[in-house]
C-alpha atoms as a PDB file:
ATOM      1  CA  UNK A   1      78.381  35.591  55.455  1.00  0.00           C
ATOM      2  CA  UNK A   2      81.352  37.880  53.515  1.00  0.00           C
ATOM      3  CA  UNK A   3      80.982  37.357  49.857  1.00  0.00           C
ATOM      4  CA  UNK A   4      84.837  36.993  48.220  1.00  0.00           C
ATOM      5  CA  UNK A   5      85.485  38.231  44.927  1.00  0.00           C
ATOM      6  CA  UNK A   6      87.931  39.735  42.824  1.00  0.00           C
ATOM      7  CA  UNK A   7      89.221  43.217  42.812  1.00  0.00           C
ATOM      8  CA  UNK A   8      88.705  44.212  39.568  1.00  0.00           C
ATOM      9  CA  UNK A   9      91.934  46.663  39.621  1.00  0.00           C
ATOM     10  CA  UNK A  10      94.940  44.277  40.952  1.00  0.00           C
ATOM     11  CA  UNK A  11      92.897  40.703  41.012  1.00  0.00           C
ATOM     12  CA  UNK A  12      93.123  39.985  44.693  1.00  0.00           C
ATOM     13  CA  UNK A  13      90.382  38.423  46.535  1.00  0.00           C
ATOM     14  CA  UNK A  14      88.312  41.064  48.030  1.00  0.00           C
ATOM     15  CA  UNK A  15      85.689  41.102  49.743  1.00  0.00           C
ATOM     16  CA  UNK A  16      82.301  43.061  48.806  1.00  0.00           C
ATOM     17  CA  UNK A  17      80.609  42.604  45.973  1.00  0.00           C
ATOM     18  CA  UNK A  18      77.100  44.524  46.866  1.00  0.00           C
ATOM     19  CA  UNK A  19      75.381  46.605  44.423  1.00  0.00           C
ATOM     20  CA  UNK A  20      73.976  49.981  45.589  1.00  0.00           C
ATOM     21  CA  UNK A  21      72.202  51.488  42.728  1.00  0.00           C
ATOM     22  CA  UNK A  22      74.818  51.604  39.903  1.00  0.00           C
ATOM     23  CA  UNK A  23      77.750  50.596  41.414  1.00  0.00           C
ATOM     24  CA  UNK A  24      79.249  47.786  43.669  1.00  0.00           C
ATOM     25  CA  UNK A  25      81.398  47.674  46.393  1.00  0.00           C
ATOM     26  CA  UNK A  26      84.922  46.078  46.949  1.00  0.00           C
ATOM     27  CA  UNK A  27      86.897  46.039  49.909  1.00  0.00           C
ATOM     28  CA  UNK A  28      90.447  44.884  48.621  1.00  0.00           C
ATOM     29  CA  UNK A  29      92.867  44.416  51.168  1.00  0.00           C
ATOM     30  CA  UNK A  30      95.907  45.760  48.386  1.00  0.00           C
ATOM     31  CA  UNK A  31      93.527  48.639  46.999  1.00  0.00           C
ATOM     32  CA  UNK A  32      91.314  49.562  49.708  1.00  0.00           C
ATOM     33  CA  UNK A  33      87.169  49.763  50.226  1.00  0.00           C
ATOM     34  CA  UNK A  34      85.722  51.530  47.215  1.00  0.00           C
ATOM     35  CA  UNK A  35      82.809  51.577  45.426  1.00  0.00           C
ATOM     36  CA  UNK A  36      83.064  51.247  41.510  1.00  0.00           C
ATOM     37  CA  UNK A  37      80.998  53.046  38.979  1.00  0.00           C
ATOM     38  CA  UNK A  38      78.837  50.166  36.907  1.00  0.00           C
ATOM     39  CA  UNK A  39      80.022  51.790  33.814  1.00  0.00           C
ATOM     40  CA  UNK A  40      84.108  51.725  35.368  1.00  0.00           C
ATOM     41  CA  UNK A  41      83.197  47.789  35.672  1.00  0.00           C
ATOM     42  CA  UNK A  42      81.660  47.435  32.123  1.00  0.00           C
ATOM     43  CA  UNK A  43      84.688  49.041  30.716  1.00  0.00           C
ATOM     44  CA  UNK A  44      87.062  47.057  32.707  1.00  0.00           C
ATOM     45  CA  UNK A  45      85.280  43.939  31.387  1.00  0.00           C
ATOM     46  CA  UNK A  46      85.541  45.051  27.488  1.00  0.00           C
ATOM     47  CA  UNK A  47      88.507  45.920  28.545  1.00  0.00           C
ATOM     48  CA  UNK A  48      87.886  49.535  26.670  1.00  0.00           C
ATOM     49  CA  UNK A  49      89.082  51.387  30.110  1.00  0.00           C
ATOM     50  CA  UNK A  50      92.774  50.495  30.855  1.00  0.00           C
ATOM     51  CA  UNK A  51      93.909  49.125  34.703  1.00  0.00           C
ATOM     52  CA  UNK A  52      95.411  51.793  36.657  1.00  0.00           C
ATOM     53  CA  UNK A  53      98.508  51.093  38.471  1.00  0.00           C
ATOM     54  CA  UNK A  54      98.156  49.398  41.930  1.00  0.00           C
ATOM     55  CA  UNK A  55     100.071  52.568  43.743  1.00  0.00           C
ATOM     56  CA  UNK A  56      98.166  55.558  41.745  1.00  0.00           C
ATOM     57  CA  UNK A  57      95.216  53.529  42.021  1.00  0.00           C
ATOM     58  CA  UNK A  58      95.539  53.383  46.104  1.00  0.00           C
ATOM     59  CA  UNK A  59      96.556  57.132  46.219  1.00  0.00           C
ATOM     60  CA  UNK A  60      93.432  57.619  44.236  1.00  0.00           C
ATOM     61  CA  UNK A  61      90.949  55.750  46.799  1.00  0.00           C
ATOM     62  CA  UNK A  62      92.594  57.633  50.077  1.00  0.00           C
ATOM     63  CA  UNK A  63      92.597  60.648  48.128  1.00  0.00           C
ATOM     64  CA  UNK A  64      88.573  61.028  47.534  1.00  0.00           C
ATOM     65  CA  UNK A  65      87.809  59.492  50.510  1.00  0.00           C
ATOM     66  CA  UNK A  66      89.598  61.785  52.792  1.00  0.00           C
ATOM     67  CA  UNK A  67      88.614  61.727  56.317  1.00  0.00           C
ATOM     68  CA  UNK A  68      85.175  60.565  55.052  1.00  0.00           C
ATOM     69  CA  UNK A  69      83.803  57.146  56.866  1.00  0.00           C
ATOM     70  CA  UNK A  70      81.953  55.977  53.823  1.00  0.00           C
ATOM     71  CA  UNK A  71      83.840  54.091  50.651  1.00  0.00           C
ATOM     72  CA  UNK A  72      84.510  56.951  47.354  1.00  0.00           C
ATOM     73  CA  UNK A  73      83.096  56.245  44.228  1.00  0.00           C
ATOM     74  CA  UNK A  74      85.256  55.474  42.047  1.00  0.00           C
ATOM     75  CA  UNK A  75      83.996  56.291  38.227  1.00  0.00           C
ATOM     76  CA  UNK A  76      85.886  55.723  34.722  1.00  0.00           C
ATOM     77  CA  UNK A  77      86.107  59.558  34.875  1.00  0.00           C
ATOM     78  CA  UNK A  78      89.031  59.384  37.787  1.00  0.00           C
ATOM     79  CA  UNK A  79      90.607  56.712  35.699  1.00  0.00           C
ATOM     80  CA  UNK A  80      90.762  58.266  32.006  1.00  0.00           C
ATOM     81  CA  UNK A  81      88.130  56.582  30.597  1.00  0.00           C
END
């Protein structure tokens, strides 16, 4: 059974939602499957860390995953915070 949730970049209903170690995965059918730093989350959530842009955000996911297989991690570091 797919857990849905929302992407916490762009809102859509992702799927993913599983936490491995300290962060959690999101497959967003806008964004992309990427994992997101618990601290990235936290800061998205106190809103202290500022959304990126749905287009620079997407560059940014197939950017650091490359011709990798497995979903980047994504960390408030690649997004300014």
């Amino acid at each position: 059974m797919k857990t849905e949730i929302l992407c916490p970049v762009c809102g859509t209903a992702s799927e993913g939602g599983y936490h491995r170690d300290d962060d959690t995965l999101f497959i967003c059918p806008k964004c992309g499957g990427y994992r997101l730093s618990g601290t990235a989350v936290a800061l998205f959530e106190k809103g202290t860390l500022k959304k990126p842009k749905l287009e620079v955000f997407r560059d940014l996911v197939k950017h650091k995953r490359g011709n990798s297989t497995e979903y980047p991690l994504i960390t408030h570091y690649d997004l300014g915070g």
